[in-house]
PDB file of N, CA and C in Angstrom:
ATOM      1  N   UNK A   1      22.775   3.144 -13.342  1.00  0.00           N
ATOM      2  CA  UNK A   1      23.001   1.716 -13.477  1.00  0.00           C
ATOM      3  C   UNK A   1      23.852   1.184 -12.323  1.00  0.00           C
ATOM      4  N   UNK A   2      24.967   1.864 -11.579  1.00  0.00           N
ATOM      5  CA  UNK A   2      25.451   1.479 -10.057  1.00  0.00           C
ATOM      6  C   UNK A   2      24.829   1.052  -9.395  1.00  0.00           C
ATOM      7  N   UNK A   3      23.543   2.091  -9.356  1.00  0.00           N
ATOM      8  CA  UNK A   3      22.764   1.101  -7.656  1.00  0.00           C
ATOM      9  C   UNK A   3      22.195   0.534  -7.845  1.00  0.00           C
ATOM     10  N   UNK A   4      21.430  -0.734  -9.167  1.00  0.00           N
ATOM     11  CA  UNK A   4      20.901  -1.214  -9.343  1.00  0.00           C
ATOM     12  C   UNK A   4      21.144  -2.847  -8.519  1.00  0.00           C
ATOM     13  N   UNK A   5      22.343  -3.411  -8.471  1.00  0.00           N
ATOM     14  CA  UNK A   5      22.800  -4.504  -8.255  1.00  0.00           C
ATOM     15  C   UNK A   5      22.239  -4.209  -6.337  1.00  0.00           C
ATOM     16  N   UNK A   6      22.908  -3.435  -5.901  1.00  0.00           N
ATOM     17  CA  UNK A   6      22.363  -3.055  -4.593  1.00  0.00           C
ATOM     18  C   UNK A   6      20.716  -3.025  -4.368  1.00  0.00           C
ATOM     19  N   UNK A   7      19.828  -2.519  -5.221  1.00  0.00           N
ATOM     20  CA  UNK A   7      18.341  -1.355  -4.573  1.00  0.00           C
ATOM     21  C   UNK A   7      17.801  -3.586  -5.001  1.00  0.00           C
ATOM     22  N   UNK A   8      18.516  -4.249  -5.514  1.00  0.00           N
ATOM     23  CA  UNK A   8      18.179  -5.365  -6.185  1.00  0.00           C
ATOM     24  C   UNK A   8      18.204  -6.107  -4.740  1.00  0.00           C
ATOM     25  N   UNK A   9      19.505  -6.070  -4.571  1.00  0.00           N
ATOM     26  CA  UNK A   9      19.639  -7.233  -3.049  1.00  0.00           C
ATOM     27  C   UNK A   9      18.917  -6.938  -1.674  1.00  0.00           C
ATOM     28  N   UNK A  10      18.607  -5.676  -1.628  1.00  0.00           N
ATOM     29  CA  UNK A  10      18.142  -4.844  -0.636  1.00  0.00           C
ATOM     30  C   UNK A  10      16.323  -5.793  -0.804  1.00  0.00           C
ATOM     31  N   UNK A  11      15.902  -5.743  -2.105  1.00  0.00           N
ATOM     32  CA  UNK A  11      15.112  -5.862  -2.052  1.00  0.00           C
ATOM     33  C   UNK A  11      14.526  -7.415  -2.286  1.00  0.00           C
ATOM     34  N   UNK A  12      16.067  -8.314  -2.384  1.00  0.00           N
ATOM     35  CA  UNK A  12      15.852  -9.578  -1.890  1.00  0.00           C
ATOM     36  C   UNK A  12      15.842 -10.295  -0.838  1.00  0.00           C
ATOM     37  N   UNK A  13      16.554  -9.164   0.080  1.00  0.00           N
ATOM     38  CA  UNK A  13      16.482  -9.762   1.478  1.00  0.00           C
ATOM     39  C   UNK A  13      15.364  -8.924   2.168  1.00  0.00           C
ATOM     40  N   UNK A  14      15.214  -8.454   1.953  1.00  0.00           N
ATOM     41  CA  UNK A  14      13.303  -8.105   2.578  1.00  0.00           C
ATOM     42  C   UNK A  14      12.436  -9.087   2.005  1.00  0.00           C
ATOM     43  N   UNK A  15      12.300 -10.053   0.665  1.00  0.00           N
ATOM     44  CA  UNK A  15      11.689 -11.060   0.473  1.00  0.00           C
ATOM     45  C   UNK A  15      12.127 -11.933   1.203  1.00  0.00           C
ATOM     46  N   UNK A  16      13.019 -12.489   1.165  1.00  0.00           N
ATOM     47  CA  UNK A  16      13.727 -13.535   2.367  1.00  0.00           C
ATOM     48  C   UNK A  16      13.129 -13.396   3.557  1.00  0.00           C
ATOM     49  N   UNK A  17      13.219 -12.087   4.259  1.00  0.00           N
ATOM     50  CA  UNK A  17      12.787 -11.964   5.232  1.00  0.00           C
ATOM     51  C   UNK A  17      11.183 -11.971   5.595  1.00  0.00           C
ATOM     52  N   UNK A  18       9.969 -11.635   4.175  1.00  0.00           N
ATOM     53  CA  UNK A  18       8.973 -11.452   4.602  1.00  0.00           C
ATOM     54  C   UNK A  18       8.703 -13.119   4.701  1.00  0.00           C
ATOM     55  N   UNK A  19       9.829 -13.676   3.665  1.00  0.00           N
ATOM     56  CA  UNK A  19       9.357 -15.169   3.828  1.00  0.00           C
ATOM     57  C   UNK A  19       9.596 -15.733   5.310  1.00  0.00           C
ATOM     58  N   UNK A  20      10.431 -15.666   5.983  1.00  0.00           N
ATOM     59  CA  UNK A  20      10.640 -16.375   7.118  1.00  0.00           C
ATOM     60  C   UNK A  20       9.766 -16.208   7.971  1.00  0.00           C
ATOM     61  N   UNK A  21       9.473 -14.595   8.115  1.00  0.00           N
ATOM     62  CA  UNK A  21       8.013 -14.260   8.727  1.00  0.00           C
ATOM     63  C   UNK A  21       7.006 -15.146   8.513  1.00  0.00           C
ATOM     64  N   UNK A  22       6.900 -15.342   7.377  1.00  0.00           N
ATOM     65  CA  UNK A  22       5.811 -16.446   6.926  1.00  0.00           C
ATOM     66  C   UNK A  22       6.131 -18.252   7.447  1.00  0.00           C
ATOM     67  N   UNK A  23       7.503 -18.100   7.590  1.00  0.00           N
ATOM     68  CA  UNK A  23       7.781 -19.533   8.017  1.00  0.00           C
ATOM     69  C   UNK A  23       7.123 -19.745   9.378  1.00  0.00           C
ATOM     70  N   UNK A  24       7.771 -18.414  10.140  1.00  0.00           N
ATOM     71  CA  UNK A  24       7.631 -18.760  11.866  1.00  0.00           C
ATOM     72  C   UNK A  24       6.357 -18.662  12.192  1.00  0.00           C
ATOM     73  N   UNK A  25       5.426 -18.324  11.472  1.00  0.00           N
ATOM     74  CA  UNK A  25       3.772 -18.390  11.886  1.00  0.00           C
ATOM     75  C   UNK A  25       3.257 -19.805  10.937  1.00  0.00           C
ATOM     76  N   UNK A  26       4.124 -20.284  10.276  1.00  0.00           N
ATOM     77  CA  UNK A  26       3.787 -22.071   9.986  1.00  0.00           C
ATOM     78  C   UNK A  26       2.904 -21.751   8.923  1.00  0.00           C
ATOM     79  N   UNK A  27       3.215 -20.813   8.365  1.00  0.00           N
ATOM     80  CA  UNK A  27       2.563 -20.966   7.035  1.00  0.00           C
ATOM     81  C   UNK A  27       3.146 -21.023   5.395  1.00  0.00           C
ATOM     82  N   UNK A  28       4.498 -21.133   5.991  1.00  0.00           N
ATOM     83  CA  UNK A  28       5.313 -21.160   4.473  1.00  0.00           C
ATOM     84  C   UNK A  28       6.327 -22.180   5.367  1.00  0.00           C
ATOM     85  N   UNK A  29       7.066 -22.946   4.576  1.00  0.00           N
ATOM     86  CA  UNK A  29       8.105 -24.403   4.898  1.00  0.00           C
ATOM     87  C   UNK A  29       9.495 -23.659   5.505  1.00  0.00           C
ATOM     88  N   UNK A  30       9.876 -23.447   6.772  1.00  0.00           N
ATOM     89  CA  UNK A  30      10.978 -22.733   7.465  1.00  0.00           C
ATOM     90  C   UNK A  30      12.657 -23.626   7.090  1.00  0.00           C
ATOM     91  N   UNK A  31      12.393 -24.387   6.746  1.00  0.00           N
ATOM     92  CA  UNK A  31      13.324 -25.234   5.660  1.00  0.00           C
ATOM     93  C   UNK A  31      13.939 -24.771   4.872  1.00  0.00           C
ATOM     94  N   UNK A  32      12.824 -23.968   4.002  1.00  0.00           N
ATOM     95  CA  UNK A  32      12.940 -23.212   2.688  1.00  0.00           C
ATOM     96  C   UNK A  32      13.810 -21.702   2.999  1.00  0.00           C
ATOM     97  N   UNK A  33      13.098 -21.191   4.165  1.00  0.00           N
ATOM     98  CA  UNK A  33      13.188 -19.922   4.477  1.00  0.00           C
ATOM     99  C   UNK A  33      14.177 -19.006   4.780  1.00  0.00           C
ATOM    100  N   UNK A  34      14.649 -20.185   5.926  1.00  0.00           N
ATOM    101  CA  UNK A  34      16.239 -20.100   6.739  1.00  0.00           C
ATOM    102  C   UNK A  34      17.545 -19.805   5.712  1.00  0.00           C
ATOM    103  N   UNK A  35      17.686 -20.963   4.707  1.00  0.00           N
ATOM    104  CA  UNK A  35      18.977 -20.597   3.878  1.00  0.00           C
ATOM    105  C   UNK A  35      18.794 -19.855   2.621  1.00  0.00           C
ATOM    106  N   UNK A  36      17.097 -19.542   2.312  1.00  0.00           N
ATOM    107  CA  UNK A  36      16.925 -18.109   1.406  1.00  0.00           C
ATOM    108  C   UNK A  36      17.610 -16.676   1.950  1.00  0.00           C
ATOM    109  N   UNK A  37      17.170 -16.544   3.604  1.00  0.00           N
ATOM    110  CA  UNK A  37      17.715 -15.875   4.280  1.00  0.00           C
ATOM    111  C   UNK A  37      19.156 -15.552   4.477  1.00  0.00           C
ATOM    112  N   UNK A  38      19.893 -16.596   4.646  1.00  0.00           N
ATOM    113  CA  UNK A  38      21.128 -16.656   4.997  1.00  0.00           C
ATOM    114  C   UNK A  38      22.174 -16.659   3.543  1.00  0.00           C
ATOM    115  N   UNK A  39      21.645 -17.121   2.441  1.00  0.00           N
ATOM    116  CA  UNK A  39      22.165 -17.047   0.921  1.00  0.00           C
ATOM    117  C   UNK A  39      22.125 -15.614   0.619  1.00  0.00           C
ATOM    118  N   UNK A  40      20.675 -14.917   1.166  1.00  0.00           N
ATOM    119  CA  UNK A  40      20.662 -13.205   0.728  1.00  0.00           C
ATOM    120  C   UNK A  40      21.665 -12.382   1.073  1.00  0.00           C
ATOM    121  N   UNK A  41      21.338 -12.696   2.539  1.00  0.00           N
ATOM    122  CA  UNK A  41      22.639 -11.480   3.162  1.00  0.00           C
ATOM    123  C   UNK A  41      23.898 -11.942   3.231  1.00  0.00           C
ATOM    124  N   UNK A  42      23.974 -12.878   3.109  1.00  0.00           N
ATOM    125  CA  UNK A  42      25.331 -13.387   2.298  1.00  0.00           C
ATOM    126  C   UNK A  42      26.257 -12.987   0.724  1.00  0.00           C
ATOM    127  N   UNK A  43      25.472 -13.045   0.372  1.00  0.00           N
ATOM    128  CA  UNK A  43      25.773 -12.874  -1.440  1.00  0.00           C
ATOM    129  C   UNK A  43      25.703 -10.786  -0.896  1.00  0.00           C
ATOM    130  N   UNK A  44      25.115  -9.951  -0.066  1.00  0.00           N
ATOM    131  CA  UNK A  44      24.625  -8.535   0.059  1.00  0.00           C
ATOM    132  C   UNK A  44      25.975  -8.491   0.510  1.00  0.00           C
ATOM    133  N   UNK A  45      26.674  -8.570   1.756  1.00  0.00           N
ATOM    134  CA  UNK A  45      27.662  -8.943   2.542  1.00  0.00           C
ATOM    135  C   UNK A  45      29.268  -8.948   1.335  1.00  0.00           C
ATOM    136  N   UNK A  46      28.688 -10.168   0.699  1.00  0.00           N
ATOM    137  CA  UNK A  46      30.036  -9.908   0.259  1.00  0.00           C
ATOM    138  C   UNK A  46      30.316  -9.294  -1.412  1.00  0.00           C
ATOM    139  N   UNK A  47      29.045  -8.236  -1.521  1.00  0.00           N
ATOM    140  CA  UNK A  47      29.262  -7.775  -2.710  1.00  0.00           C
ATOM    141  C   UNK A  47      29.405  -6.259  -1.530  1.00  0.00           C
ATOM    142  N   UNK A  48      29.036  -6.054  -0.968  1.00  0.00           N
ATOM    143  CA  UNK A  48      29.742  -4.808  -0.405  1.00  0.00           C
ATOM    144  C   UNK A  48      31.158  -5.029  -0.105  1.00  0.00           C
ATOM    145  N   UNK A  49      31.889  -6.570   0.179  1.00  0.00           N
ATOM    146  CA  UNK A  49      32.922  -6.339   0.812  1.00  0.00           C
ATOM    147  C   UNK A  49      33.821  -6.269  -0.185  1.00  0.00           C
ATOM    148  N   UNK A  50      32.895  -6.482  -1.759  1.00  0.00           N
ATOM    149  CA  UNK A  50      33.895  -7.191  -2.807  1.00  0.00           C
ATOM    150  C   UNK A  50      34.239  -5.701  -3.581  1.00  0.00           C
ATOM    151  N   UNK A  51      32.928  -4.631  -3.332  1.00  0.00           N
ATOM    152  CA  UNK A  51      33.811  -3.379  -4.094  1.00  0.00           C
ATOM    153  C   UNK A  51      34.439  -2.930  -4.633  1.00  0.00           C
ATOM    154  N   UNK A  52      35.450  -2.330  -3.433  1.00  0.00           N
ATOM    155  CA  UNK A  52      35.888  -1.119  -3.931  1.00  0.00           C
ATOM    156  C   UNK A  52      37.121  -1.958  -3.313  1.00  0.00           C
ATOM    157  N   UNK A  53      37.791  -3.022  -3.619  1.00  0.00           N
ATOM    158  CA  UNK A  53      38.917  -3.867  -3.388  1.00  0.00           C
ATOM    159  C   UNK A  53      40.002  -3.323  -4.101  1.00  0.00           C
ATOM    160  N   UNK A  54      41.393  -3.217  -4.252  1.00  0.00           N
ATOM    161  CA  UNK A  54      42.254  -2.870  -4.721  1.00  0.00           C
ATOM    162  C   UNK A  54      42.952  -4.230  -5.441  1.00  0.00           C
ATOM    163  N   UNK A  55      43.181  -4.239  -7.253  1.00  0.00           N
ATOM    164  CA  UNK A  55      43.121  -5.608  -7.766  1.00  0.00           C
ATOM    165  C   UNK A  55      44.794  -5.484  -7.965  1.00  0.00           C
ATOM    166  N   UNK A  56      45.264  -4.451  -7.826  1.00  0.00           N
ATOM    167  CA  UNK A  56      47.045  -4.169  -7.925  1.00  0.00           C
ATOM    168  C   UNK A  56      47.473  -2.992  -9.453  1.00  0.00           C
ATOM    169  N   UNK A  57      48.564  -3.464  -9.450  1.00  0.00           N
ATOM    170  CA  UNK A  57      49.138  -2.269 -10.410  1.00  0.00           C
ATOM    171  C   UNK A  57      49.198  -3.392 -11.953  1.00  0.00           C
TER     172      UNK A  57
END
């Protein structure tokens, strides 16, 4: 049940990404694409950074 949240985002930003692919050949709205993209590895980014944080004593 750990790597689920991860094998999850991993596999939202490869959608993100197949989407933009799809943007830059003008066949899906690059509007759409760009801040799907940038929301993914964003939210990936800071759940790795959010970890293994130390919350105190």
């Amino acid at each position: 049940m750990g790597k689920t949240p991860f094998i999850i985002m991993i596999l939202f930003i490869l959608f993100a990404f197949f989407l933009h692919l799809l943007a830059l050949l003008k066949i899906f709205p690059l509007l759409i694409s760009v801040p799907t993209l940038f929301i993914s590895i964003l939210i990936f980014l800071f759940y790795l950074n959010n970890r293994n944080r130390f919350k105190g004593f």
